[in-house]
Protein backbone atom coordinates (compact mmCIF):
# COMPACT_ATOMS: atom_id res chain seq x y z
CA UNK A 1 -27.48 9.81 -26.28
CA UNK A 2 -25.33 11.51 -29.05
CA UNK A 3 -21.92 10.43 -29.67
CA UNK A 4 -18.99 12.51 -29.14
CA UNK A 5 -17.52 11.24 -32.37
CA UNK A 6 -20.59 10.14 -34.54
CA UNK A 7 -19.94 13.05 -37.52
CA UNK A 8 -17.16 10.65 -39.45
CA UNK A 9 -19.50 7.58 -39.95
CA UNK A 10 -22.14 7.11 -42.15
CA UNK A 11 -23.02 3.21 -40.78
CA UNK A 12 -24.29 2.74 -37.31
CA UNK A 13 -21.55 1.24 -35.15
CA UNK A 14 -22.32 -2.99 -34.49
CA UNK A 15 -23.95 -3.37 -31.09
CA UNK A 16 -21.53 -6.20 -29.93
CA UNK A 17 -18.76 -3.73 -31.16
CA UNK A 18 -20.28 -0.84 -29.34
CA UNK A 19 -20.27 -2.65 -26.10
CA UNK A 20 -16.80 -3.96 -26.64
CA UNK A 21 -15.65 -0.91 -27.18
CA UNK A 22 -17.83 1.27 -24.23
CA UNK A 23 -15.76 1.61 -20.64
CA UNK A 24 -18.77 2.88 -19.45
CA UNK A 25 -19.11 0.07 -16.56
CA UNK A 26 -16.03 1.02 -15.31
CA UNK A 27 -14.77 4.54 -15.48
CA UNK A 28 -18.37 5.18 -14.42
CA UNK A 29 -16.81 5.42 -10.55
CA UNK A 30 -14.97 8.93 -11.83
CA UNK A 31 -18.01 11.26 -12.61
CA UNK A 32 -16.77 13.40 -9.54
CA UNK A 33 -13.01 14.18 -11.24
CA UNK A 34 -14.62 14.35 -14.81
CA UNK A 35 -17.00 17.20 -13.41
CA UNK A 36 -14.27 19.11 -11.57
CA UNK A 37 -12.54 18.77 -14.65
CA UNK A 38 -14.53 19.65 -16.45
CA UNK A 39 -15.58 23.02 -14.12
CA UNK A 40 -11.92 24.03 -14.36
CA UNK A 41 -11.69 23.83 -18.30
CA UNK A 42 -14.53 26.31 -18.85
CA UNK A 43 -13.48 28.54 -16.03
CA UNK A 44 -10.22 28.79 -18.01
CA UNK A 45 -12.00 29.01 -21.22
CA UNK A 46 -14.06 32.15 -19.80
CA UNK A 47 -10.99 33.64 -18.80
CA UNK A 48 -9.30 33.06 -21.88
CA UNK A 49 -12.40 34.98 -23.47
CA UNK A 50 -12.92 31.82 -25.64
CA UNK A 51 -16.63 31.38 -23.88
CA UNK A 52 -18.26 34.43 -22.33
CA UNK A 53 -19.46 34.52 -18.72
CA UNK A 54 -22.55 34.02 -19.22
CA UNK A 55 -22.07 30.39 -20.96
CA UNK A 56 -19.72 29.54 -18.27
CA UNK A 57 -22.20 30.20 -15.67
CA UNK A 58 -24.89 28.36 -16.83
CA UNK A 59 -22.25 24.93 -18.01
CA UNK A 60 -20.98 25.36 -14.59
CA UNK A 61 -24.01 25.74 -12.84
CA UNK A 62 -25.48 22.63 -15.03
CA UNK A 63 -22.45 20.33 -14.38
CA UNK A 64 -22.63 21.12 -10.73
CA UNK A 65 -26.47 19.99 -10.43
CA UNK A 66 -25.62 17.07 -12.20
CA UNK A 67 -23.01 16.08 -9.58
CA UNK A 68 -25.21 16.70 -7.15
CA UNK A 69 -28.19 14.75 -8.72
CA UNK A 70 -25.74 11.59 -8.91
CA UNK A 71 -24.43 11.71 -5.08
CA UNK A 72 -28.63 12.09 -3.81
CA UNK A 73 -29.21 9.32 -5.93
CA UNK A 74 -31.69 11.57 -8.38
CA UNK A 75 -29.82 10.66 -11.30
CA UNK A 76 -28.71 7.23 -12.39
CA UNK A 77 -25.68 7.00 -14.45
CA UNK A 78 -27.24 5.47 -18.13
CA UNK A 79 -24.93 2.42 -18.66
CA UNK A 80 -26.09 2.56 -22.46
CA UNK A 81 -23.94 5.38 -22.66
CA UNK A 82 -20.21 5.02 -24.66
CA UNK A 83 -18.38 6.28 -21.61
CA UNK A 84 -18.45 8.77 -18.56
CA UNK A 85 -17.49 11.38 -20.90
CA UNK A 86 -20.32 11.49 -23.33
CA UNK A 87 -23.06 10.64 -20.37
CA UNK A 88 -22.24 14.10 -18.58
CA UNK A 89 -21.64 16.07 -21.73
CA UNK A 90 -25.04 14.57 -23.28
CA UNK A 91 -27.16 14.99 -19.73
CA UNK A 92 -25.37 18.61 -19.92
CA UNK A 93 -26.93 19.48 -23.18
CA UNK A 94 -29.97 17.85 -22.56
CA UNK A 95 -30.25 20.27 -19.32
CA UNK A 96 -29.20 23.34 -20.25
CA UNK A 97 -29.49 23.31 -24.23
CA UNK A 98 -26.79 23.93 -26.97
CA UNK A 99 -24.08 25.58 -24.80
CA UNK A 100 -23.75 22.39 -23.37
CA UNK A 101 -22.31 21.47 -26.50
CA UNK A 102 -19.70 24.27 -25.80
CA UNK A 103 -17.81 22.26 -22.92
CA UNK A 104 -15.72 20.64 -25.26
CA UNK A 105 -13.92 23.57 -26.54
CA UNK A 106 -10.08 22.78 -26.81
CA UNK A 107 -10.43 19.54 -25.21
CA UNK A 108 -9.76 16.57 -26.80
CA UNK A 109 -11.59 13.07 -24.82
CA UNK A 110 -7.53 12.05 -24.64
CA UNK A 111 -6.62 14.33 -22.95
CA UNK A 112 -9.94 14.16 -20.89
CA UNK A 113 -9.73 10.74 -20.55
CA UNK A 114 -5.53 11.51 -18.88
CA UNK A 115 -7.04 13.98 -16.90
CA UNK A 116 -9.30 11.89 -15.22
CA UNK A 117 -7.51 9.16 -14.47
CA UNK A 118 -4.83 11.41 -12.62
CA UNK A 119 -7.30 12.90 -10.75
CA UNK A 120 -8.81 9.59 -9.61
CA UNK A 121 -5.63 8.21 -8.95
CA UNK A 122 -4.09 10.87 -6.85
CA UNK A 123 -7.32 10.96 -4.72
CA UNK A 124 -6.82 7.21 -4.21
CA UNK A 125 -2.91 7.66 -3.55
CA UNK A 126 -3.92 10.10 -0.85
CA UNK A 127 -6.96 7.69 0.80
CA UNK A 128 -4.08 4.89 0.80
CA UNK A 129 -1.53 7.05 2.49
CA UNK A 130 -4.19 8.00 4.82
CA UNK A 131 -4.71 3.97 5.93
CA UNK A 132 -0.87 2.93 5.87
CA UNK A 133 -0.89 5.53 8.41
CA UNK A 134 -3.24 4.63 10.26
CA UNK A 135 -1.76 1.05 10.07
CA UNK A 136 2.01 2.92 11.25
CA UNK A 137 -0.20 4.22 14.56
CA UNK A 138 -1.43 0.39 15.44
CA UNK A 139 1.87 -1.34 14.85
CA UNK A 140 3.35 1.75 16.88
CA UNK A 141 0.97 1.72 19.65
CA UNK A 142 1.83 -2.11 19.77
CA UNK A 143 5.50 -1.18 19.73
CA UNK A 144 5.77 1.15 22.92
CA UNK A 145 3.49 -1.68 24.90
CA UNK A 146 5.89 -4.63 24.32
CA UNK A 147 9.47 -3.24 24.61
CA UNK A 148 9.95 -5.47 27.32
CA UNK A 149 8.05 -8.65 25.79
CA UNK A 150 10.46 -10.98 25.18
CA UNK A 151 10.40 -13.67 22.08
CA UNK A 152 12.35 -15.67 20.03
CA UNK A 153 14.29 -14.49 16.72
CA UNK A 154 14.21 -16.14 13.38
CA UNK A 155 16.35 -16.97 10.68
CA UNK A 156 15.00 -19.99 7.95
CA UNK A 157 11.93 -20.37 10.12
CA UNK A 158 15.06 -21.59 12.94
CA UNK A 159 15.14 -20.18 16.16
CA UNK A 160 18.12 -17.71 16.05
CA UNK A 161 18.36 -15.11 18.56
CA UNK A 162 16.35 -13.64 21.52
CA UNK A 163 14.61 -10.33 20.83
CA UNK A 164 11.52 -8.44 21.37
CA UNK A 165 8.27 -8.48 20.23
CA UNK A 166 8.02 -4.58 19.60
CA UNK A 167 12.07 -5.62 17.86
CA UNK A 168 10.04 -8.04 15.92
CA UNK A 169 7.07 -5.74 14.99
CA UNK A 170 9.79 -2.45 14.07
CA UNK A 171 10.58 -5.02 10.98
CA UNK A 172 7.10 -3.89 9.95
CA UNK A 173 7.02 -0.32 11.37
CA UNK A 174 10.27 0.33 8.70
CA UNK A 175 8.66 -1.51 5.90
CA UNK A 176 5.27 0.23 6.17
CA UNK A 177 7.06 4.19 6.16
CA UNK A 178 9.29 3.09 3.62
CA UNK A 179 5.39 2.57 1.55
CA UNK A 180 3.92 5.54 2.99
CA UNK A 181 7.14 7.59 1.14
CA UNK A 182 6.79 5.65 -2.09
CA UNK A 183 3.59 7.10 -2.32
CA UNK A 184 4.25 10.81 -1.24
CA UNK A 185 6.93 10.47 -4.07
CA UNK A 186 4.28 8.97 -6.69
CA UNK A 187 2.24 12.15 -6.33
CA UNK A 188 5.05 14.56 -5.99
CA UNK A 189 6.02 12.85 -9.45
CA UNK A 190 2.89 12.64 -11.17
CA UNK A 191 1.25 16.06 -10.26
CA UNK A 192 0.97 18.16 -13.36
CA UNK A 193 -1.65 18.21 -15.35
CA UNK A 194 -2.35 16.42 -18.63
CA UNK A 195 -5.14 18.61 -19.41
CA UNK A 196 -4.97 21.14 -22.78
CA UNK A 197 -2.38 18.30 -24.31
CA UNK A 198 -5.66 17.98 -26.76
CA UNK A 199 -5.56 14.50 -28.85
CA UNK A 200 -1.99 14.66 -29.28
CA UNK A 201 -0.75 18.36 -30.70
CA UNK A 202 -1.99 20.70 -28.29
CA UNK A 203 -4.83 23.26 -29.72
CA UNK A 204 -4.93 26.87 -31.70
CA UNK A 205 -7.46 27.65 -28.82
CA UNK A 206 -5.27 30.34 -26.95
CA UNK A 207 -6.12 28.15 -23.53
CA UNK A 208 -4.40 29.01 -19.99
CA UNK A 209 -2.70 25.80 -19.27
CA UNK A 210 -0.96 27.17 -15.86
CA UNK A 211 -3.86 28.57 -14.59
CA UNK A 212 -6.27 25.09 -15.88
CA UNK A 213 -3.63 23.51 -13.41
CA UNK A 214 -3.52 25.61 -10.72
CA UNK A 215 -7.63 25.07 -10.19
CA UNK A 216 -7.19 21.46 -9.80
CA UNK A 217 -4.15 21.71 -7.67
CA UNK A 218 -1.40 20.54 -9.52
CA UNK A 219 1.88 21.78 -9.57
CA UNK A 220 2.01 22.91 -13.48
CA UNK A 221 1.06 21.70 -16.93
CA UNK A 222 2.52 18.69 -18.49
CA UNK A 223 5.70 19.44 -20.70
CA UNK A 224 5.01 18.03 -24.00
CA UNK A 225 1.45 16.94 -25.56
CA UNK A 226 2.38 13.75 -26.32
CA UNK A 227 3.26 12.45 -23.04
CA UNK A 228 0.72 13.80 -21.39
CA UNK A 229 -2.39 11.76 -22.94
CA UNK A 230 -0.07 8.63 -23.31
CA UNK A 231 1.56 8.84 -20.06
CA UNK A 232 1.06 5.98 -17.69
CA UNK A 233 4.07 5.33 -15.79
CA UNK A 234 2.17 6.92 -12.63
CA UNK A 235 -0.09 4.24 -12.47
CA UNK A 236 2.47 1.50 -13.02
CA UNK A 237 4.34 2.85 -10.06
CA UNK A 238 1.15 3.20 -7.96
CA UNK A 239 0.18 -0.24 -8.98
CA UNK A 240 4.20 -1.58 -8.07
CA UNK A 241 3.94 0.28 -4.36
CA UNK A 242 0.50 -1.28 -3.92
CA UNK A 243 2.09 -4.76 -5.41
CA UNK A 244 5.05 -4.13 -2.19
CA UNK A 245 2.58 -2.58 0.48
CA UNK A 246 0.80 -6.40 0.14
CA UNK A 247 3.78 -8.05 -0.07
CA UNK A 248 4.83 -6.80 3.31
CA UNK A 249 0.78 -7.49 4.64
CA UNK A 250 0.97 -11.16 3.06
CA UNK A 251 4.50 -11.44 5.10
CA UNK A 252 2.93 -10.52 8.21
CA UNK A 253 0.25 -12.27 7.79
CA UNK A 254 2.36 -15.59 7.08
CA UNK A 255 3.64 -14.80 10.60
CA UNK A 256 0.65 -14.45 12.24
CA UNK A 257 -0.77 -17.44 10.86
CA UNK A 258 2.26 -19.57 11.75
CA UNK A 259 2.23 -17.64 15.59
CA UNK A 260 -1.66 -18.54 15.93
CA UNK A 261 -1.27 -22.62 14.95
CA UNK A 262 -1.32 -24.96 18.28
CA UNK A 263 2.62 -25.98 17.98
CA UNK A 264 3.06 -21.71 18.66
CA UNK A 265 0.53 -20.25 20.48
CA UNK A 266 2.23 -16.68 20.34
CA UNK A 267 -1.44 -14.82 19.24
CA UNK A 268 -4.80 -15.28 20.16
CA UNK A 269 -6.94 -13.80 16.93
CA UNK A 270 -10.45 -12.52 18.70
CA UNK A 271 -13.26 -14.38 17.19
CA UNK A 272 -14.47 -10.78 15.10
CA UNK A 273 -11.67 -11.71 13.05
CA UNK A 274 -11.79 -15.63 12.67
CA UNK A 275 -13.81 -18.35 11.08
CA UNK A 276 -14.84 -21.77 12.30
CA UNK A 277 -14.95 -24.90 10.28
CA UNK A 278 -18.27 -26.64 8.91
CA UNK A 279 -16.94 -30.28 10.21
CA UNK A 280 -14.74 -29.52 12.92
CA UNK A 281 -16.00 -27.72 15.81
CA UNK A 282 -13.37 -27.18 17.67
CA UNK A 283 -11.33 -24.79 14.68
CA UNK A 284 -10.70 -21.40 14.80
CA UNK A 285 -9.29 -20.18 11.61
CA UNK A 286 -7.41 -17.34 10.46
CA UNK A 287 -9.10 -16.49 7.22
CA UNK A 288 -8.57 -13.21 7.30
CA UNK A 289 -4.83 -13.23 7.60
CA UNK A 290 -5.12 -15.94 4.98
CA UNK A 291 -7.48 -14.34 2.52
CA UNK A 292 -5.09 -11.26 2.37
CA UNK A 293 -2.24 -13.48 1.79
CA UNK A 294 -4.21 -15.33 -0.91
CA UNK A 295 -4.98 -11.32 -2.76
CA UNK A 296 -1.88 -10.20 -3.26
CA UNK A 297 -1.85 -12.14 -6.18
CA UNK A 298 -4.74 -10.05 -7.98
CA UNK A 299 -2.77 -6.69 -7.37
CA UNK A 300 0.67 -8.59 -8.82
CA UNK A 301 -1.42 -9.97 -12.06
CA UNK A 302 -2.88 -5.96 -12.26
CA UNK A 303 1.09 -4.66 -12.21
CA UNK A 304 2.33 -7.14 -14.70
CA UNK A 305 -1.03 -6.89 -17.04
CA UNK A 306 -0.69 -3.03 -17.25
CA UNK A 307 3.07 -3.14 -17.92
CA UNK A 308 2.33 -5.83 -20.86
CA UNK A 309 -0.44 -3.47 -22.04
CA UNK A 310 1.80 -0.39 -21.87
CA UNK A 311 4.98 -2.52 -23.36
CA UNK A 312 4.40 -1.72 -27.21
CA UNK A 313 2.54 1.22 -27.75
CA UNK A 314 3.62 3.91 -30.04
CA UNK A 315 3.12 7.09 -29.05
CA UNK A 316 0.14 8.82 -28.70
CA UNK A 317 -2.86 7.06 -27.32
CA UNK A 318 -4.09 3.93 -28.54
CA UNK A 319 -7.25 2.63 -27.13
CA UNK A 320 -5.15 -0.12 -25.54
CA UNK A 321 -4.90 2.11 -22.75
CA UNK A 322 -8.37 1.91 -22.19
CA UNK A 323 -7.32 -0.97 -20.40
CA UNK A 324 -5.38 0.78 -17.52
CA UNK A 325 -8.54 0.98 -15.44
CA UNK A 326 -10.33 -2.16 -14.63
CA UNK A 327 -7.53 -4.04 -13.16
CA UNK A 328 -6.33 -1.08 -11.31
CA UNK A 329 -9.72 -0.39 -9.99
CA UNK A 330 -9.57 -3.96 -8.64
CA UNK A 331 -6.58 -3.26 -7.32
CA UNK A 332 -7.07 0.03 -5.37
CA UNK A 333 -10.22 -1.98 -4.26
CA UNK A 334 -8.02 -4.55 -2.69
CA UNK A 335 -5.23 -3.22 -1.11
CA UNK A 336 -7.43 -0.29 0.21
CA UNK A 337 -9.58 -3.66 1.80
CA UNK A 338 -6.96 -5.41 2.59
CA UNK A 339 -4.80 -2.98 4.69
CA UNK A 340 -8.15 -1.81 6.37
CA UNK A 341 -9.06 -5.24 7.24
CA UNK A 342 -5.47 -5.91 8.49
CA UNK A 343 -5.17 -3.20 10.84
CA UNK A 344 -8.67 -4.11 12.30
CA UNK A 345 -7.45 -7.47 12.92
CA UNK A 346 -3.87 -6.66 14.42
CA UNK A 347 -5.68 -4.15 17.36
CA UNK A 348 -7.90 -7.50 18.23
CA UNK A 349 -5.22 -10.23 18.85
CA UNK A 350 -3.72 -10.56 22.15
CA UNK A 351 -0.21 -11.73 22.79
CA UNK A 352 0.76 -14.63 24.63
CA UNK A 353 3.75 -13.41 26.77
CA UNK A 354 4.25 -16.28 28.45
CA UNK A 355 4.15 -18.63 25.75
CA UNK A 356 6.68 -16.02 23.52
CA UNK A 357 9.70 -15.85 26.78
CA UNK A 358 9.34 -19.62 26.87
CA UNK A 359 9.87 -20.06 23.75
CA UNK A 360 12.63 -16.98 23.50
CA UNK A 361 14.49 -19.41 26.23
CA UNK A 362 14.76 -23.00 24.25
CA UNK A 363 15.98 -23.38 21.29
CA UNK A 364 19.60 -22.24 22.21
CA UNK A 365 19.11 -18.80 21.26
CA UNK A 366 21.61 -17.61 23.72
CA UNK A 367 24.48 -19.50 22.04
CA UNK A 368 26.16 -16.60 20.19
CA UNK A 369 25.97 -14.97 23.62
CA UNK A 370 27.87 -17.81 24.90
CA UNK A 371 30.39 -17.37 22.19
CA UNK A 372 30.94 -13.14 22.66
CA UNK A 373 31.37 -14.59 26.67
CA UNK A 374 34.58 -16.75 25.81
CA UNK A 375 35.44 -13.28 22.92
CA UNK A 376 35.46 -11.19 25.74
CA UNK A 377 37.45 -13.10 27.53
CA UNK A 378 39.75 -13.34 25.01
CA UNK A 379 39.43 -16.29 23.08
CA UNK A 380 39.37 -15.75 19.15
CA UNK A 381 35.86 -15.68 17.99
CA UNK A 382 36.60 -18.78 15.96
CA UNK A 383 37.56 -20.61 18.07
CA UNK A 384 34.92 -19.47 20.59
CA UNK A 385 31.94 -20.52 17.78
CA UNK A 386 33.73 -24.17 17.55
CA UNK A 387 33.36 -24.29 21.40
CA UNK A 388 29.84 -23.26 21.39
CA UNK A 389 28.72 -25.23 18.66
CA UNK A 390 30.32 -28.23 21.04
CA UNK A 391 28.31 -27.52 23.71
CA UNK A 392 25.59 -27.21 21.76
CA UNK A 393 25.46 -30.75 20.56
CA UNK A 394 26.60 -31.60 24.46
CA UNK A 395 23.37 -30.06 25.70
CA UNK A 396 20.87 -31.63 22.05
CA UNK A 397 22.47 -34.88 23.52
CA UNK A 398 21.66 -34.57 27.27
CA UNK A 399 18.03 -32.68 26.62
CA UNK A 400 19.03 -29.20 28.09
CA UNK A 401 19.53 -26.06 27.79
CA UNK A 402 23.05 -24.10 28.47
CA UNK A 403 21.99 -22.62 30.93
CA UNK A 404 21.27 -26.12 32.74
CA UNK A 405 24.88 -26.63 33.01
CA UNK A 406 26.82 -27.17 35.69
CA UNK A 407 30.04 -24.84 36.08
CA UNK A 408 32.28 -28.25 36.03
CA UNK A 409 30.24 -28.98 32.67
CA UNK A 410 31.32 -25.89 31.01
CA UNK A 411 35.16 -26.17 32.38
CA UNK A 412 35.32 -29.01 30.38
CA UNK A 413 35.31 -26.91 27.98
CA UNK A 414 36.92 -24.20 28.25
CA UNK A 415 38.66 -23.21 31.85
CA UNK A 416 37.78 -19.78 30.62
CA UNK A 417 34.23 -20.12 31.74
CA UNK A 418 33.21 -18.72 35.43
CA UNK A 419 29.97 -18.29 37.44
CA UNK A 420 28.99 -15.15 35.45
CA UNK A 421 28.86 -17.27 32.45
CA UNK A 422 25.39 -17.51 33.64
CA UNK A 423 24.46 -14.22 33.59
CA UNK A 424 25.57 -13.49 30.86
CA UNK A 425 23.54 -15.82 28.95
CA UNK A 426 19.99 -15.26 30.83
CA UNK A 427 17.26 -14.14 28.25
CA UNK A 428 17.19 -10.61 30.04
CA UNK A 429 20.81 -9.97 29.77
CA UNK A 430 20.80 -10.90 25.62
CA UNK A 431 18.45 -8.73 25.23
CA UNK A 432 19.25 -5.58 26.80
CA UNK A 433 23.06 -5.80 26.23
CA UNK A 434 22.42 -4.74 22.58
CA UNK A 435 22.13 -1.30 22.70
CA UNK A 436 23.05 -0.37 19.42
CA UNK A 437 20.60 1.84 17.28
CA UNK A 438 18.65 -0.37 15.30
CA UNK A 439 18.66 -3.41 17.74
CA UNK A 440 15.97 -5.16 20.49
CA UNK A 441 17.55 -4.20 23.86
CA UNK A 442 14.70 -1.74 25.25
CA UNK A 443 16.98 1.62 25.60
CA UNK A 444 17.71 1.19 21.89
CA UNK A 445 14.01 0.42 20.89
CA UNK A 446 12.81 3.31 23.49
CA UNK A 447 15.28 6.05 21.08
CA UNK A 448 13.90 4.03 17.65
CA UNK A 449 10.15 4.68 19.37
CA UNK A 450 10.77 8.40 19.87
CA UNK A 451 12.25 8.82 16.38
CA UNK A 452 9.21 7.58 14.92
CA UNK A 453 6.88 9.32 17.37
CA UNK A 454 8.10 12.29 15.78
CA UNK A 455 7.95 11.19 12.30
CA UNK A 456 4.31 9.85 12.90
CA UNK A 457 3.19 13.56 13.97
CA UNK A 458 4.71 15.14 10.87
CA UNK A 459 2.84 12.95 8.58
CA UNK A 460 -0.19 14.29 6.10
């Protein structure tokens, strides 16, 4: 197959440094936005006058068989060829003849190459949007069933404060929208089009560069030449929100993992989902939850390696930047996988109630309850903490909980304590006493449930 560049060189190009040199492995997996690319350059170029009708028609018609041959399987992408670029053009000309060789009019394979790679990444910014929000339905369907579900707080892995478990899974619900925006603004950002910046300097060709945008839907043409075929800070922000969006997966995974060991017994992880051991038959293991925990790495090292590649480039392109697609590939890949394979596994674990209010009840959880008791009745708050943090080590000594004291117990003391000390401190009445936007007691989580109702049905 010819090569798009082979007119300067008089020597044939060393195999090994052919292959080093060929991405043809890789950005193999974006025929479909090189072809619609493609299709929108020579519509504008017909319009322009710059090819006639006629040779639109038929480079059109050609590039659209193509496409089709590759999704039926008819055609095989030749991995012999340099890259993407060259195997359509070449399988172009071979098709329709020597206005095949036309397509390349005003183009530049930089600016190609840019266009491509926004395309392909947009699409994939979209398809990740699409599961984050499908994982913002799961962990909200889970929200609205377990307002009531009571389970301990933590702070430094310590039992802290009593809350809920939809409280608990909200953390998530917050995190999750915050990624879902990052990624609306990424594409709002990054939507104009790279295409007609040439190799650098623009072209003479009088080409449309509004109306080349407007075909392949984005908002205008890039601003100055240069930028827009050496332009990758859209990917490294892509490639940070996917680095966060598994950050906050491997942090709920590390949860899950510590709620399904034997000492917790807060989850039950259905067996679809699980792994047994090849020595120990009694094991159930969460691999999955461990497995995404142990990726996040890969999209981290794909962040940090494209910001090292991008780091000392001068401007324009360099073919360093041929670079910016492997890793991210692997990356897209990954979290795509992993946030997929995470929502799948949170809809199959059941929730061990029981085990969670138990649990919400030892650990003297209730003990800054105690202390706003003694505030309200109008002991100083510091002084009030002291007092609790006595009883506390009372109660550690004796093997009981506050609430297993007797009234004469707490009048030791303080003599401000009465019998309603002991409502005040029940599980039910920590919980539902805080009432303030933002916190666990169920008429607060019921208004933080509706707001995000709402902003789940205005999502796209």
């Amino acid at each position: 197959m010819e090569k798009l560049w082979g007119g300067r060189f008089c020597e044939e190009t060393d195999t090994l440094v052919y292959n080093f040199n060929a991405s043809i492995t890789f950005d193999s997996r974006f025929y479909e936005q090189d072809i619609r690319g493609s299709i929108a350059h020579v519509t504008m170029l017909a319009k322009q006058g710059i090819l006639t009708d006629e040779e639109k028609e038929q480079i059109v018609k050609g590039l659209e068989g193509i496409l089709s041959d590759i999704n039926e399987g008819k055609l095989e992408i030749d991995t012999t060829a340099e890259d993407i670029h060259s195997f359509i053009e070449g399988t172009l000309t071979e098709r329709i003849g020597s206005v095949g060789k036309k397509l390349h009019t005003g183009r530049s394979r930089n600016d190609q190459v840019a266009l491509d790679m926004k395309l392909y990444t947009r699409d994939e910014i979209v398809a990740t949007k699409n599961l984050v929000r499908d994982l913002l339905n799961t962990i909200h369907g889970l929200m609205k069933e377990h307002v009531e579900t009571y389970m301990p707080g933590f702070t430094h892995l310590q039992k802290a404060q009593p809350l809920t478990l939809a409280h608990h899974l909200g953390a998530y619900m917050e995190m999750f929208k915050r990624d879902y925006d990052r990624l609306s603004d990424i594409y709002k950002r990054m939507n104009v089009c790279p295409l007609g910046s040439g190799a650098l300097a623009g072209t003479t060709y009088p080409l449309d560069r509004d109306y080349t945008a407007s075909l392949l839907g984005f908002d205008g043409p890039t601003l100055n030449s240069m930028d827009g075929v050496s332009d990758r800070d859209y990917l490294i922000e892509y490639l940070d929100a996917m680095a966060i969006i598994m950050m906050h997966l491997s942090r709920f995974c590390e949860e899950i993992i510590i709620w399904n060991t034997n000492e917790y017994k807060f989850v039950e992880i259905s067996d679809t989902y699980s792994t047994g051991s090849s020595i120990m038959p009694q094991k159930k293991n969460p691999d999955i939850a461990e497995l995404i925990r142990g990726k996040v790495g890969r999209v981290y090292g794909a962040l940090n390696s494209m910001l090292v590649t991008m780091k000392g480039i001068p401007l324009a392109y360099n073919k360093d930047m041929q670079e910016d697609k492997e890793l991210t590939f692997d990356a897209i890949d990954t979290t795509k996988g992993c946030i997929k394979l995470f929502d799948g596994m949170l809809k199959s674990i059941t929730f061990n109630k029981e085990r969670m209010y138990n649990s919400a009840t030892g650990g003297y959880t209730n003990a800054t309850d105690a202390a706003d008791y003694l505030v309200n009745k109008g002991m100083p708050f510091r002084d009030a903490h002291r007092v609790i943090g006595e009883i506390t080590v009372y109660c550690i000594n004796k093997n009981c909980a506050i609430d297993d004291m007797s009234i004469d117990e707490f009048k030791k003391f303080s003599e401000l304590f009465d019998e309603d000390i002991y409502e005040a401190i029940s599980l039910d009445t920590c919980v539902r006493k805080r009432l303030t936007i933002g916190a666990p007691g169920p008429d607060a989580m019921k208004k933080v449930i509706d707001i995000n109702e709402k902003i789940l049905g205005e999502l796209k």
